[in-house]
Protein backbone atom coordinates (compact mmCIF):
# COMPACT_ATOMS: atom_id res chain seq x y z
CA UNK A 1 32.21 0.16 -3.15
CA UNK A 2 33.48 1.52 -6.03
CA UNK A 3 30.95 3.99 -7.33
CA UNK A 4 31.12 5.46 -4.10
CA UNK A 5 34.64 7.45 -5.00
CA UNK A 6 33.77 8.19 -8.76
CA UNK A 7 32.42 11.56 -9.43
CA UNK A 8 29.29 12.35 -11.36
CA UNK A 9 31.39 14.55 -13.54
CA UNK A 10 34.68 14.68 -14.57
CA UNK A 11 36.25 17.85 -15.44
CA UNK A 12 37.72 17.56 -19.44
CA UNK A 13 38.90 21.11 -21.10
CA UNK A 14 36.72 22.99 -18.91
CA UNK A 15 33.71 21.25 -20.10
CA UNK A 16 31.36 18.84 -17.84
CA UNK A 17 31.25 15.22 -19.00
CA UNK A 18 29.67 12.24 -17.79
CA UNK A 19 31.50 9.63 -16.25
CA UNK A 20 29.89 7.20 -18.28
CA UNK A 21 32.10 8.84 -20.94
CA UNK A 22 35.37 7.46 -18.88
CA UNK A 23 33.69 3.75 -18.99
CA UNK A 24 33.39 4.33 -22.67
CA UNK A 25 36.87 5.07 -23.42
CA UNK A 26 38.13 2.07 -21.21
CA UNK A 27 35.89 -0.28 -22.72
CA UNK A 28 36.66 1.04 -26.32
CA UNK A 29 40.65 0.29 -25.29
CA UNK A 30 39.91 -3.17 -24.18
CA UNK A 31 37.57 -3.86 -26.93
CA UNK A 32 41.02 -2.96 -29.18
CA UNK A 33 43.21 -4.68 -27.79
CA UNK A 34 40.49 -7.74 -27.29
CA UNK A 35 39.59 -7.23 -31.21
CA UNK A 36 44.08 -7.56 -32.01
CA UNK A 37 44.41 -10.86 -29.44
CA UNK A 38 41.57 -12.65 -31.14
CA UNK A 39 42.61 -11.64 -34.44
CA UNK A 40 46.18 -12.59 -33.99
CA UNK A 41 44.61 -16.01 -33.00
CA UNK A 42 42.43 -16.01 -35.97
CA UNK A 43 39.41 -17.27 -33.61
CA UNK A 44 37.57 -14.98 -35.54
CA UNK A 45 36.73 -17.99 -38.28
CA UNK A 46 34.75 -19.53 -35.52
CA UNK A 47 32.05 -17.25 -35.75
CA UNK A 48 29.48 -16.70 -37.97
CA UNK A 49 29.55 -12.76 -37.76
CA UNK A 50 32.54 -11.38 -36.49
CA UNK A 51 31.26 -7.27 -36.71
CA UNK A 52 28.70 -8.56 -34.39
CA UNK A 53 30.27 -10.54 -31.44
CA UNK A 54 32.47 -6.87 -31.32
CA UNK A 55 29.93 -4.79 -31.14
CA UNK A 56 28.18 -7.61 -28.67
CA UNK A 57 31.61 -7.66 -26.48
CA UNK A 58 32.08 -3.51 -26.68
CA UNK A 59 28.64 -3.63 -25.61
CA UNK A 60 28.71 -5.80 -22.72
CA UNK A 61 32.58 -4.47 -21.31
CA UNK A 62 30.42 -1.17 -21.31
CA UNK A 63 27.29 -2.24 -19.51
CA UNK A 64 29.58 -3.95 -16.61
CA UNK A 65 32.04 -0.91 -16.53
CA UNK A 66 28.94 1.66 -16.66
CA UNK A 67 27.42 -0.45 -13.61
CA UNK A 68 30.81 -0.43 -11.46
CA UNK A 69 30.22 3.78 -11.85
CA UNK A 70 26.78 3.79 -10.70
């Protein structure tokens, strides 16, 4: 399985960080590039919110990456 080659900690400038902190970055780059795609195809008209189906989706891209780490 995955989580069992991923570190606790990672190393960054000498300072201990959670790994969880490595899920966060990824899923704040896919959220990005998720957030330009969707504008680009201007689905965002379909919804009623659009601030809140990206914090929904940033949400969710982080639950499932923080659950491949642990």
């Amino acid at each position: 399985m995955l989580h069992e080659w991923i570190p606790r900690e990672l190393a960054f400038l000498d300072a201990h960080v959670p790994t969880l902190f490595l899920a966060f970055l990824l899923a704040a780059g896919a959220i990005w590039l998720l957030d330009k795609w969707l504008a680009a195809w201007n689905l965002y008209d379909l919804v009623w919110y659009p601030a809140l189906l990206r914090v929904a989706l940033f949400f969710s891209l982080f639950s499932v990456f923080g659950l491949m780490v642990y």
